[in-house]
C-alpha atoms as a PDB file:
ATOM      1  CA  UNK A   1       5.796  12.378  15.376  1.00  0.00           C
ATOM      2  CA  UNK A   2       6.488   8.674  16.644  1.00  0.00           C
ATOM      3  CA  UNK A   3       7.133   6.438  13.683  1.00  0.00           C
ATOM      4  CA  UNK A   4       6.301   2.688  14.661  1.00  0.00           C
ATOM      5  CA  UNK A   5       8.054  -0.407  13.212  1.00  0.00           C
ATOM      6  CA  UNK A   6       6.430  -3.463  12.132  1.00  0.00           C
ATOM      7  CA  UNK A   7       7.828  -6.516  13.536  1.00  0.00           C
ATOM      8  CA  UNK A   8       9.381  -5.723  16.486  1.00  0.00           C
ATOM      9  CA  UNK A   9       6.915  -8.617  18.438  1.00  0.00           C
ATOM     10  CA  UNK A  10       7.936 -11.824  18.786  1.00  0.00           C
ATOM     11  CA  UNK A  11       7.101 -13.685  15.178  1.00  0.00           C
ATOM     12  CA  UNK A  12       5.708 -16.648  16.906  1.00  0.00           C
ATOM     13  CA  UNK A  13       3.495 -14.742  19.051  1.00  0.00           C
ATOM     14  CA  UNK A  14       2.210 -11.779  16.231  1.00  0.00           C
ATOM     15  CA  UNK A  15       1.580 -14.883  13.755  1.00  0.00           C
ATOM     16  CA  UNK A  16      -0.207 -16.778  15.892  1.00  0.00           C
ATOM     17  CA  UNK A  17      -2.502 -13.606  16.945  1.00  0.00           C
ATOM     18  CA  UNK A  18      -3.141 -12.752  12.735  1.00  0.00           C
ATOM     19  CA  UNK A  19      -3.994 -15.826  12.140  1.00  0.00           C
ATOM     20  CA  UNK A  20      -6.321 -16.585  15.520  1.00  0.00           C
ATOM     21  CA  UNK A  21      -8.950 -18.978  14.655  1.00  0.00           C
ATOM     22  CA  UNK A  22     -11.887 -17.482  16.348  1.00  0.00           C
ATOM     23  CA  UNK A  23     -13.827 -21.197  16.459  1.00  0.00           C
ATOM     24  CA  UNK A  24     -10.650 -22.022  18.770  1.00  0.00           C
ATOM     25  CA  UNK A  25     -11.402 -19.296  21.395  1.00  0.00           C
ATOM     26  CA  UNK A  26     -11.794 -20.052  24.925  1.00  0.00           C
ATOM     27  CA  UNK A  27     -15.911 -20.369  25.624  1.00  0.00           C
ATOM     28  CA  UNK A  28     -16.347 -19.014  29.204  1.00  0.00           C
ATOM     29  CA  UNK A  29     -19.421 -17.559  30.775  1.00  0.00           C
ATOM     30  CA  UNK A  30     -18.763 -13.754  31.630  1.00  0.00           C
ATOM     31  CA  UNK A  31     -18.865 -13.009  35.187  1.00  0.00           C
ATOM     32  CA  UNK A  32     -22.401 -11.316  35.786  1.00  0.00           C
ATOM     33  CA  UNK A  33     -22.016  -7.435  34.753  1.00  0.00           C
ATOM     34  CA  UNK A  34     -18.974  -7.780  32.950  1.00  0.00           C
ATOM     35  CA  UNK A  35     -18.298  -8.738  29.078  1.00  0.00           C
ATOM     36  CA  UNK A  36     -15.666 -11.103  28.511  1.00  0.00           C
ATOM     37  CA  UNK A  37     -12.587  -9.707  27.305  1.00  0.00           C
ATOM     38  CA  UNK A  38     -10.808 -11.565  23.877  1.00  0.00           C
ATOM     39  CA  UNK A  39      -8.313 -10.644  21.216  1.00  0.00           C
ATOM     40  CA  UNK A  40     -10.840  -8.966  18.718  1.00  0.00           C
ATOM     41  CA  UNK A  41     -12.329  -6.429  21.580  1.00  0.00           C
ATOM     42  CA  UNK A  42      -8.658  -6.125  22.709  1.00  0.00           C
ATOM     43  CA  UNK A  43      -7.965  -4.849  19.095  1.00  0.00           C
ATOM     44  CA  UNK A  44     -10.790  -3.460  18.097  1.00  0.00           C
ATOM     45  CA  UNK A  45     -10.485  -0.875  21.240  1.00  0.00           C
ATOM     46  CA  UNK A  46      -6.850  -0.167  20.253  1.00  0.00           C
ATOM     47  CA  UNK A  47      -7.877   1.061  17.245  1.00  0.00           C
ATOM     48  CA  UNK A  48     -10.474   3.238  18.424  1.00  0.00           C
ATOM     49  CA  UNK A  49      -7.554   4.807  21.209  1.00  0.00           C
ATOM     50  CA  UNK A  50      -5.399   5.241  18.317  1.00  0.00           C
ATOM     51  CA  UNK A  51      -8.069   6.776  15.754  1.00  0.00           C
ATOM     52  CA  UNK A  52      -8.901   9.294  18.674  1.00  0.00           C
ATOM     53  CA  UNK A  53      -5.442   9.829  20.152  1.00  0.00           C
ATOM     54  CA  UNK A  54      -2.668   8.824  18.004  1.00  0.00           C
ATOM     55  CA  UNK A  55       0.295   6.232  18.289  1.00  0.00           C
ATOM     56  CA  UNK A  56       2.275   8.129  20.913  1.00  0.00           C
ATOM     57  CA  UNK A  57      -0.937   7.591  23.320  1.00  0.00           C
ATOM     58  CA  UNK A  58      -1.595   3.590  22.840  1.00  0.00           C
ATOM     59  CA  UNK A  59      -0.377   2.085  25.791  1.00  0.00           C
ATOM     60  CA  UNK A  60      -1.949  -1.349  26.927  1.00  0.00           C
ATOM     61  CA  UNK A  61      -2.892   0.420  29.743  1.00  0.00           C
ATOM     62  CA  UNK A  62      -4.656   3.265  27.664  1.00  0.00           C
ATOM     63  CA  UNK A  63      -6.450  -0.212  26.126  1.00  0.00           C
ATOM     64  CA  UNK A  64      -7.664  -1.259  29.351  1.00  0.00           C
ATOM     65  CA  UNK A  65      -8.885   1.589  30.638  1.00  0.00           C
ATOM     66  CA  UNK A  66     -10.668   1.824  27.412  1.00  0.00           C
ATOM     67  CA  UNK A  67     -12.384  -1.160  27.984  1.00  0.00           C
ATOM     68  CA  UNK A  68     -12.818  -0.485  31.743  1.00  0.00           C
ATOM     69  CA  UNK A  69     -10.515  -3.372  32.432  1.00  0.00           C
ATOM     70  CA  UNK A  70      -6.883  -4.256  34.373  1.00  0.00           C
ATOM     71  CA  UNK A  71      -4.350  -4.237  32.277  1.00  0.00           C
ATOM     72  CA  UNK A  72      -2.753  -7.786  33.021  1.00  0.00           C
ATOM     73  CA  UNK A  73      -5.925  -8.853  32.029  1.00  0.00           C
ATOM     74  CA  UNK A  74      -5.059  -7.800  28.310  1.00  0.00           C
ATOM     75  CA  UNK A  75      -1.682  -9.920  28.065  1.00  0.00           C
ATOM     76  CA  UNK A  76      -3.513 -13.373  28.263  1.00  0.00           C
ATOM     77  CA  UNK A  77      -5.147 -12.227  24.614  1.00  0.00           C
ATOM     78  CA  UNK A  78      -2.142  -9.840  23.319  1.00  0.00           C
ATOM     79  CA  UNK A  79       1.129 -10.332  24.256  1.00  0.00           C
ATOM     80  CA  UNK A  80       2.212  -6.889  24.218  1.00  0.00           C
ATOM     81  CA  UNK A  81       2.117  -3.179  21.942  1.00  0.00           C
ATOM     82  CA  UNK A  82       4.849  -4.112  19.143  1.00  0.00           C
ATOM     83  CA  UNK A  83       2.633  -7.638  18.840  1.00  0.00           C
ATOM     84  CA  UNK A  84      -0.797  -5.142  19.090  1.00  0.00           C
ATOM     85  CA  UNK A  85       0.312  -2.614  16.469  1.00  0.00           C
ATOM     86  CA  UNK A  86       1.127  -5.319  14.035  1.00  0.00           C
ATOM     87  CA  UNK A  87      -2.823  -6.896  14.387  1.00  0.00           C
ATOM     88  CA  UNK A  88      -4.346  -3.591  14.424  1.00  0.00           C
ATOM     89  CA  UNK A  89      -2.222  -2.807  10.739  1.00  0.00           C
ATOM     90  CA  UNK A  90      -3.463  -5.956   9.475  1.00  0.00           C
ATOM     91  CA  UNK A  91      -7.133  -5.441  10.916  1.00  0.00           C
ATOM     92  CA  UNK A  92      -7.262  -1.998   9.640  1.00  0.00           C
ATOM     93  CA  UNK A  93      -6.600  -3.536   6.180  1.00  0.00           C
ATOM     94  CA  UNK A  94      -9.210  -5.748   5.487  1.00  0.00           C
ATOM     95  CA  UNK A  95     -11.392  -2.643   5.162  1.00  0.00           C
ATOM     96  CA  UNK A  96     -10.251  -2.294   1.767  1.00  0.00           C
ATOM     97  CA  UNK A  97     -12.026  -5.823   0.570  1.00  0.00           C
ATOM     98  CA  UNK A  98     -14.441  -4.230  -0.779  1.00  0.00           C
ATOM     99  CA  UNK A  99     -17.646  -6.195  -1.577  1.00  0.00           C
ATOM    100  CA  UNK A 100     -19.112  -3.536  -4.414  1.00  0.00           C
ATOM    101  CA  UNK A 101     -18.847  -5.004  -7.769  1.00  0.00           C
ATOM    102  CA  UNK A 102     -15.737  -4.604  -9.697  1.00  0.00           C
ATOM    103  CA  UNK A 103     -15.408  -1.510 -12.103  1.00  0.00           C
ATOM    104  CA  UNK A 104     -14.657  -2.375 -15.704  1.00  0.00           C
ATOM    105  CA  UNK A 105     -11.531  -1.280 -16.493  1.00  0.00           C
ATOM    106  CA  UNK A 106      -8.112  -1.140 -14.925  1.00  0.00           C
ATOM    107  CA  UNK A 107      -8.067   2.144 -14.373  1.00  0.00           C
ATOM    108  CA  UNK A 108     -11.666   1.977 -12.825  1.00  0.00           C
ATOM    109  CA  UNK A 109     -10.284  -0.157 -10.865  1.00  0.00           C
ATOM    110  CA  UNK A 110      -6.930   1.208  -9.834  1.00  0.00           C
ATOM    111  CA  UNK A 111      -8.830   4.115  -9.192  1.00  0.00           C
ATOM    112  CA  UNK A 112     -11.008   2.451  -6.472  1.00  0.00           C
ATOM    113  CA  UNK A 113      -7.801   0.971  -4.844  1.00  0.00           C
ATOM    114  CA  UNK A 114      -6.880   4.245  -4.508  1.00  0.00           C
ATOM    115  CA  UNK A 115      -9.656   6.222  -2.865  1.00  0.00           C
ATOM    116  CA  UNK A 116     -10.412   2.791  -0.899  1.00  0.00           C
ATOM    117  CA  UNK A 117      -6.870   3.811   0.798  1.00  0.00           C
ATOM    118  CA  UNK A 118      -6.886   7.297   0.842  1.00  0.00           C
ATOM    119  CA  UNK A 119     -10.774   6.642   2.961  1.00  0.00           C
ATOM    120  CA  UNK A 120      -8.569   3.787   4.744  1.00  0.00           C
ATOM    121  CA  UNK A 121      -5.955   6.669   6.147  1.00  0.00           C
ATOM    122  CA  UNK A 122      -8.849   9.577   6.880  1.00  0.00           C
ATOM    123  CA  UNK A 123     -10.720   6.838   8.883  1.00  0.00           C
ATOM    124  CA  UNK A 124      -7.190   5.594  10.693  1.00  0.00           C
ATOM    125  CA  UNK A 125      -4.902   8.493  10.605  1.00  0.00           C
ATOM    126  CA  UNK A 126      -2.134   7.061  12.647  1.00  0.00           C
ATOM    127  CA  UNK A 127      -1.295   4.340   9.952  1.00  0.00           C
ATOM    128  CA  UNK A 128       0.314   7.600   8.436  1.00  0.00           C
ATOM    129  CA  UNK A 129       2.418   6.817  11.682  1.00  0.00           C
ATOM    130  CA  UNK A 130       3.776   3.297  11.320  1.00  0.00           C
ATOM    131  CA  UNK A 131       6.405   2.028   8.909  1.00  0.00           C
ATOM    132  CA  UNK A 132       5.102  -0.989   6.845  1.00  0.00           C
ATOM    133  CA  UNK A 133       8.651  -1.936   4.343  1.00  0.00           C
ATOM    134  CA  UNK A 134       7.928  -5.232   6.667  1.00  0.00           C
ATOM    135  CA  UNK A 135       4.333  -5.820   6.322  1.00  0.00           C
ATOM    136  CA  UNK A 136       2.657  -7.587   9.276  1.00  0.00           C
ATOM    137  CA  UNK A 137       2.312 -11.260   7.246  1.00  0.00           C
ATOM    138  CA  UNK A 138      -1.940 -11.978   8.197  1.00  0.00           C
ATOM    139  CA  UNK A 139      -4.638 -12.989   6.414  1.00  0.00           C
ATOM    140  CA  UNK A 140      -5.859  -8.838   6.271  1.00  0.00           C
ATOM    141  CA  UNK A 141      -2.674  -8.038   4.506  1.00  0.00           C
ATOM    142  CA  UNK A 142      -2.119 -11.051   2.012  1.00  0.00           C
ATOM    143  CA  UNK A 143      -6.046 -10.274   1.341  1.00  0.00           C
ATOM    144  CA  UNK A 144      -5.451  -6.652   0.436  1.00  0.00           C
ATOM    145  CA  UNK A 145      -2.884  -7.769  -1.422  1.00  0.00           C
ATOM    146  CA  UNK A 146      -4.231 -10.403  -3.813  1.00  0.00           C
ATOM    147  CA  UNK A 147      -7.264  -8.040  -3.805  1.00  0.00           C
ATOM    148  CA  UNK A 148      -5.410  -5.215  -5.399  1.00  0.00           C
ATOM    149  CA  UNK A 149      -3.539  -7.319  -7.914  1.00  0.00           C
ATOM    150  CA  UNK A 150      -6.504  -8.642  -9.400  1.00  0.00           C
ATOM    151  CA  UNK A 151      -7.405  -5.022 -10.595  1.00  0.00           C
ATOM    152  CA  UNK A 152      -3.653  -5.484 -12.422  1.00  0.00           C
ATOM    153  CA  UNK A 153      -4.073  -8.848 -13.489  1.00  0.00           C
ATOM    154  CA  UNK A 154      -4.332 -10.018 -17.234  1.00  0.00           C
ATOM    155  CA  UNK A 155      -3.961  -6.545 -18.312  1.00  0.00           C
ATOM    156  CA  UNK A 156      -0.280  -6.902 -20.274  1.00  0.00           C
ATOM    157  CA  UNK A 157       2.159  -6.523 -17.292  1.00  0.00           C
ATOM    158  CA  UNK A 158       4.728  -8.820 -15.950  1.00  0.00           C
ATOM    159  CA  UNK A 159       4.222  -9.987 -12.537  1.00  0.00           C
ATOM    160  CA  UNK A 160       6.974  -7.841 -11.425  1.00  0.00           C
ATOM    161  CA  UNK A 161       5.352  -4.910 -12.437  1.00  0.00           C
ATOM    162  CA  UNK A 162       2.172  -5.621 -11.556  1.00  0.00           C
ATOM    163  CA  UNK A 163       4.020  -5.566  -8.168  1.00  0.00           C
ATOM    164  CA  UNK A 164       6.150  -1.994  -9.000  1.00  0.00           C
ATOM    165  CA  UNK A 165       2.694  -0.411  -9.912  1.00  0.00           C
ATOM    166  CA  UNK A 166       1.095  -1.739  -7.082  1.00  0.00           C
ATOM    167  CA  UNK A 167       3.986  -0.449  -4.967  1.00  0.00           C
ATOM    168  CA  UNK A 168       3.514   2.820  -6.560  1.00  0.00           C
ATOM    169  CA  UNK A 169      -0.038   3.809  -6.181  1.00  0.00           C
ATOM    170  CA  UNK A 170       0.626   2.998  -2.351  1.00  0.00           C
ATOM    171  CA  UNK A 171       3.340   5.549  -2.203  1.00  0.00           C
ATOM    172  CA  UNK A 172       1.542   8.112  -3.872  1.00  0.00           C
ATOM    173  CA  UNK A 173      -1.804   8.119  -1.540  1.00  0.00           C
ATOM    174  CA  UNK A 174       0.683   7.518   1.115  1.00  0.00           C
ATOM    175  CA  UNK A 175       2.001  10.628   0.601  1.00  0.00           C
ATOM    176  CA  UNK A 176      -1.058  12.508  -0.569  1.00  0.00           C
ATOM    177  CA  UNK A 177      -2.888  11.022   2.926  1.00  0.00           C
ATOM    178  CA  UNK A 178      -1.015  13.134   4.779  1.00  0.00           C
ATOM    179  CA  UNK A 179      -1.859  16.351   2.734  1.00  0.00           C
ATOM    180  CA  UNK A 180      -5.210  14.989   3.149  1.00  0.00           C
ATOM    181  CA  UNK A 181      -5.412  14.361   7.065  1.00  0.00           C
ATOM    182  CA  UNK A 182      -3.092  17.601   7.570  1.00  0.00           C
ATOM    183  CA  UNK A 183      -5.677  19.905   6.371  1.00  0.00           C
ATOM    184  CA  UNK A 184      -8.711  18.233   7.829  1.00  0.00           C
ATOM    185  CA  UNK A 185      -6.690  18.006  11.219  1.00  0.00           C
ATOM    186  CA  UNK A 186      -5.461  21.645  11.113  1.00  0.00           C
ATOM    187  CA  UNK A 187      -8.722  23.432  12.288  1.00  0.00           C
ATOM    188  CA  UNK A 188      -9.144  21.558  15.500  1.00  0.00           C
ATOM    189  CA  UNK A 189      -5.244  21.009  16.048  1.00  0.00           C
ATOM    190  CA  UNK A 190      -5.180  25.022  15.897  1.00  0.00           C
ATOM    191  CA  UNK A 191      -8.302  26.703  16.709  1.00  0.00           C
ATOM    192  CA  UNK A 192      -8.202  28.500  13.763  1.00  0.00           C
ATOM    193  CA  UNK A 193     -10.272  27.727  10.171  1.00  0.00           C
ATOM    194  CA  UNK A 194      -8.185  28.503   7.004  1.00  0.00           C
ATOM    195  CA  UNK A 195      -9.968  31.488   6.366  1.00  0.00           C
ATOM    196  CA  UNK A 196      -9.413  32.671   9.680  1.00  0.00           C
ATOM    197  CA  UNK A 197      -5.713  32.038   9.337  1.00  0.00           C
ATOM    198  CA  UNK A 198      -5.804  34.154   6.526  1.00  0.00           C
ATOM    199  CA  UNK A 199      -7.393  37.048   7.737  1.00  0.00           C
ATOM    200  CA  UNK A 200      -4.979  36.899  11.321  1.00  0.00           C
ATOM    201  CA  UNK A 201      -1.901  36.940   8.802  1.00  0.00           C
ATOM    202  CA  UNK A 202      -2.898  38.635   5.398  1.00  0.00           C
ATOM    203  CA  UNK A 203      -2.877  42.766   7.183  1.00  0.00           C
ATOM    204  CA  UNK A 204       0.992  41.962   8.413  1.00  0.00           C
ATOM    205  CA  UNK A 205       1.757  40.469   5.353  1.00  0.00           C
ATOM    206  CA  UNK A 206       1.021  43.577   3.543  1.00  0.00           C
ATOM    207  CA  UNK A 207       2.431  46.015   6.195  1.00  0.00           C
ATOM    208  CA  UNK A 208       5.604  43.836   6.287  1.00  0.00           C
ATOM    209  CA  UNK A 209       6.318  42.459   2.751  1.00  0.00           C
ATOM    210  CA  UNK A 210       7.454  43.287  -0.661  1.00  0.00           C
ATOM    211  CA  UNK A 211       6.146  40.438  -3.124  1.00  0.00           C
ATOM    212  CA  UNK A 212       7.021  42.074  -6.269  1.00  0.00           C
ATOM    213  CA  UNK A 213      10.044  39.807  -6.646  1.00  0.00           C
ATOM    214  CA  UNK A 214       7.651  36.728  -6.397  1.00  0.00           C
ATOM    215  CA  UNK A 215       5.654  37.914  -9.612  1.00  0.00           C
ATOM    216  CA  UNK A 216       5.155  33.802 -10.204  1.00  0.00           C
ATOM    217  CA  UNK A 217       4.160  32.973  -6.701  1.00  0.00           C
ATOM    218  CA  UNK A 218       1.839  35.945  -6.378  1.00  0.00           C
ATOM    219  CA  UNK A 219      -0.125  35.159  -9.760  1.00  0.00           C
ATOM    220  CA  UNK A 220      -0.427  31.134  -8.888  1.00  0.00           C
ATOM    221  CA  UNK A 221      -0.963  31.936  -5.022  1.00  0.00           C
ATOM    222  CA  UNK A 222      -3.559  34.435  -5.841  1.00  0.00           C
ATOM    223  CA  UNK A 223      -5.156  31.750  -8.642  1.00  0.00           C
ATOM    224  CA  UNK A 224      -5.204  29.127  -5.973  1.00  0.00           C
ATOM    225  CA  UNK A 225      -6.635  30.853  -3.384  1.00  0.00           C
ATOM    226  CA  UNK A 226      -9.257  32.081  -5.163  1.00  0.00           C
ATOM    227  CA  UNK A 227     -10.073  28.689  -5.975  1.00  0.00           C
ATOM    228  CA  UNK A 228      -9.529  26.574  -2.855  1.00  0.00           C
ATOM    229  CA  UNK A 229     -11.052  29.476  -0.577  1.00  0.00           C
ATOM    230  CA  UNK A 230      -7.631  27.892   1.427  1.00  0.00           C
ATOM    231  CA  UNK A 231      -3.938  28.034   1.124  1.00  0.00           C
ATOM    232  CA  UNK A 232      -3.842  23.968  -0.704  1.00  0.00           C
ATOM    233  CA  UNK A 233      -6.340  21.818  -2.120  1.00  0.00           C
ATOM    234  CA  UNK A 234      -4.953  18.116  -0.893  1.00  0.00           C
ATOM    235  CA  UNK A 235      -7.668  16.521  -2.204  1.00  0.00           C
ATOM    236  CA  UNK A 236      -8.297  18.186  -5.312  1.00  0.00           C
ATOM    237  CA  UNK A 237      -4.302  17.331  -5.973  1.00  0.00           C
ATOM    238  CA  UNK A 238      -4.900  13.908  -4.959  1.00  0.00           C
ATOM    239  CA  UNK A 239      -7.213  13.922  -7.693  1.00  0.00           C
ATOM    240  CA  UNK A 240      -5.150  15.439 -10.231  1.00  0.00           C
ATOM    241  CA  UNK A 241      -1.881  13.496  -9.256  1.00  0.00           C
ATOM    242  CA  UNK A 242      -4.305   9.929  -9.313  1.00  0.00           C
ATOM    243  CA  UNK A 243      -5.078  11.268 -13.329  1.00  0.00           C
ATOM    244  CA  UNK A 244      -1.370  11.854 -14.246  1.00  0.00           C
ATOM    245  CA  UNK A 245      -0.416   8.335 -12.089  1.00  0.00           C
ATOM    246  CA  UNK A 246      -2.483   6.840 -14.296  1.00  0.00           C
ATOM    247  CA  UNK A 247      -1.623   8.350 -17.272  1.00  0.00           C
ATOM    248  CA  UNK A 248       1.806   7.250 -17.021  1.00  0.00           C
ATOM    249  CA  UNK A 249       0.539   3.770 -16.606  1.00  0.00           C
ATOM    250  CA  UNK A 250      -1.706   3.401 -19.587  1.00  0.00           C
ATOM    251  CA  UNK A 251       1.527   4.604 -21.505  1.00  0.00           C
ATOM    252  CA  UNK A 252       3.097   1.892 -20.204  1.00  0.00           C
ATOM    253  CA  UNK A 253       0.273  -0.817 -20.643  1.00  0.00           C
ATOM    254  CA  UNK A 254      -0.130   0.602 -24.453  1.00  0.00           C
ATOM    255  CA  UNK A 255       3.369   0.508 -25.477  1.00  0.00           C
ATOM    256  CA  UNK A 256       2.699  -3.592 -25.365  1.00  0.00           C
END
């Protein structure tokens, strides 16, 4: 799997295309049949390449054919992928601002932070793809971030951990995204539904295998299965894992 890194553009170039100011745009009649190209269709059509296809297929010229255009004509609005990539993180992110009305409750509303992510990665799969420990610095990240905090804020922790929890809650649906997308990628990446997968393997495994030195694995395997009708449950452990997360937090936030 190609891992992208953040930053790679040139910093003069990727700030100036976060922070765009759309009022600033070149105003141009289109040329009869055609729609004018700018930045945010530029963008907007990476993201849909990459929600279909995946990092390893955005190329700028996978963008302009997506928008039935040349692909020099891209590079007056986007000065290349690494700059791309870093706009389409921060565009992706602004999703998250939710509008709804704020839960009572921090851990209502660490709770929503969380699902509004885990929704974030089903609906954009290949940010599971690019490495973010240098965040693209636009108004979509520094937005998800003050947006987030506020669900920490005045609630008994130090700024620093406000930032550590933060910090943790990302890692954990990070992780548990991936679970998540795996399993509702597998069927179409494979052919195959989980209960068909079962039922190709389960006859061999009994010809072939002696499980009664797994007594442990066969009790829990057979539990689970039973239950998920499939051999994991990522979202039901997403759910679970959230609970405990937050467990651990309250501890922390009632020790004060």
């Amino acid at each position: 799997m190609t891992t992208e890194y953040i930053g790679r553009g040139d910093p003069a170039r990727t700030l100036a295309l976060l922070w765009r100011d759309p009022s600033r745009a070149r105003e141009r009649a289109p040329r009869k049949g055609r729609t004018e190209l700018t930045a945010d269709r530029v963008i907007a059509a990476a993201i849909e390449v990459a929600d279909a296809e995946g990092l390893a297929a955005l190329s700028m010229r996978k963008v302009a054919d997506h928008l039935g255009a040349g692909t020099m004509s891209l590079y007056t609005h986007v000065p290349g992928k690494a700059e791309l990539i870093d706009v389409m993180l921060d565009t992706v992110y602004k999703e998250t601002l939710t509008t709804e009305e704020t839960p009572r409750g921090w851990r209502a509303r660490v709770e929503r932070i969380a699902r509004d992510n885990l929704a974030m990665y089903r609906r954009h799969p290949w940010i599971l793809q690019v490495a973010v420990s240098r965040p693209p610095l636009g108004p979509g990240t520094l937005g998800k971030y003050e947006h987030e905090l506020s669900a920490l804020d005045g609630i008994g922790l130090t700024d620093l951990e406000m930032d550590n929890v933060l910090t943790l809650i990302a890692a954990y649906v990070h992780g548990a995204a991936r679970g998540v997308v795996e399993a509702e990628r597998a069927a179409a990446e494979t052919g195959m539904t989980d209960q068909e997968w079962w039922q190709a393997h389960e006859p061999f495994l009994t010809a072939v295998g002696d499980f009664s030195a797994y007594p442990l694995a066969g009790r829990v395997g057979s539990a689970s299965g039973e239950a998920y009708n499939a051999p994991t449950d990522p979202t039901g452990a997403f759910e679970f894992g959230l609970g405990r997360l937050l467990d651990g937090i309250a501890v922390l936030i009632d020790g004060r």
